[in-house]
Protein backbone atom coordinates (compact mmCIF):
# COMPACT_ATOMS: atom_id res chain seq x y z
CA UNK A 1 2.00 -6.98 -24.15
CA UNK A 2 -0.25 -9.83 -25.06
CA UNK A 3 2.78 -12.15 -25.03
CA UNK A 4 3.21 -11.43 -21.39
CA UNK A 5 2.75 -14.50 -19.28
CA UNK A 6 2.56 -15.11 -15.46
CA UNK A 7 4.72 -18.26 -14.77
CA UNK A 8 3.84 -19.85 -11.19
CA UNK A 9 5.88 -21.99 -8.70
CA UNK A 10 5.82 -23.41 -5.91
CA UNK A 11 7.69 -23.21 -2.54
CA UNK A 12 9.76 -25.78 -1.37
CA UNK A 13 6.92 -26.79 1.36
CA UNK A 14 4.35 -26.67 -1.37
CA UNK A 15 1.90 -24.78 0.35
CA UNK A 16 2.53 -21.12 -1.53
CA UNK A 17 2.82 -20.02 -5.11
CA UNK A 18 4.92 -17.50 -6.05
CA UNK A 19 5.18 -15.80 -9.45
CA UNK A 20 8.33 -15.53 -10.99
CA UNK A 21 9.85 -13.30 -13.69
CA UNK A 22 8.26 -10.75 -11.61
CA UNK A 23 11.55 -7.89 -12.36
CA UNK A 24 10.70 -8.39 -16.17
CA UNK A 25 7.46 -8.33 -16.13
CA UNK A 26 7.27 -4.76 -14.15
CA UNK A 27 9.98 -3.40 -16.63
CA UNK A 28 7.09 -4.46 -19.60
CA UNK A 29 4.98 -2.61 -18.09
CA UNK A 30 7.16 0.91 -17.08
CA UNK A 31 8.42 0.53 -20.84
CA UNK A 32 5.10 0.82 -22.58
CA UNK A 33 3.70 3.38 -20.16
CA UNK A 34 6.69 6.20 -21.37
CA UNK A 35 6.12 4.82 -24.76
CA UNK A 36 1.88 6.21 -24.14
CA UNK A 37 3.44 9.35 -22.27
CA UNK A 38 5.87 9.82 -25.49
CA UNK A 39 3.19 9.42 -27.44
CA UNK A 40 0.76 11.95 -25.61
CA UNK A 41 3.32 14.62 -26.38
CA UNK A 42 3.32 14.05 -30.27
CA UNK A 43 0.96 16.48 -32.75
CA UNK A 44 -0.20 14.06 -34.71
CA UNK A 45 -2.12 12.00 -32.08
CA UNK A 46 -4.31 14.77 -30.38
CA UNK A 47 -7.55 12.67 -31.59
CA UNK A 48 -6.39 10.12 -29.36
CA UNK A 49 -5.43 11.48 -26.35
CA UNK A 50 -8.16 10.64 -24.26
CA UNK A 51 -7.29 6.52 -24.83
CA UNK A 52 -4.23 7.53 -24.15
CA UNK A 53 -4.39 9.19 -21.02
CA UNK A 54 -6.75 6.35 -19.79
CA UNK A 55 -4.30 3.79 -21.15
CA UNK A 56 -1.44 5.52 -18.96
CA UNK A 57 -3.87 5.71 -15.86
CA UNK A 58 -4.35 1.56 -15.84
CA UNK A 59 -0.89 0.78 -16.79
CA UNK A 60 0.02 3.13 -13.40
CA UNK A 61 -2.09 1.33 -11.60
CA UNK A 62 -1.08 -2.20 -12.87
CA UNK A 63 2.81 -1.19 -11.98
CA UNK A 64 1.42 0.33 -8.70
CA UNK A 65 -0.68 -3.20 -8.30
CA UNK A 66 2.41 -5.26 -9.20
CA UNK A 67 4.68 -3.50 -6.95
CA UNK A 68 2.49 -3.78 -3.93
CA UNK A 69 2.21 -7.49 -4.92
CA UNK A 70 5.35 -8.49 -4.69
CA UNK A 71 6.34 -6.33 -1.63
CA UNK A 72 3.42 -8.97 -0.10
């Protein structure tokens, strides 16, 4: 995830900038947060599950975020 990148443009007026590789980016994000809720399910990681569970919560709320910002 710390390869992820915004990339910017603008509109053909100039005036707005959009993001683009916006589809991708929300796919990043819905990948990593089964790969926490796969994780929260496995024995060995019971020590962690508090990070984990608070590392699912933001990464919800960044898709949520993301989703809403496009729709805008």
């Amino acid at each position: 995830m710390r390869s992820v990148e915004f990339e910017f443009e603008f509109t053909k007026d100039g005036s707005t900038i959009i993001i683009t590789k916006l589809p991708e980016l929300v796919v990043m994000f819905e990948e990593l947060y089964l790969r926490i809720s796969v994780l929260k399910n496995h024995p060995n990681i019971l020590n962690e599950i508090t990070k984990l569970t608070d590392t699912e919560r933001i990464i919800k709320h960044v898709i949520e975020l993301i989703n809403e910002w496009a729709e805008f």
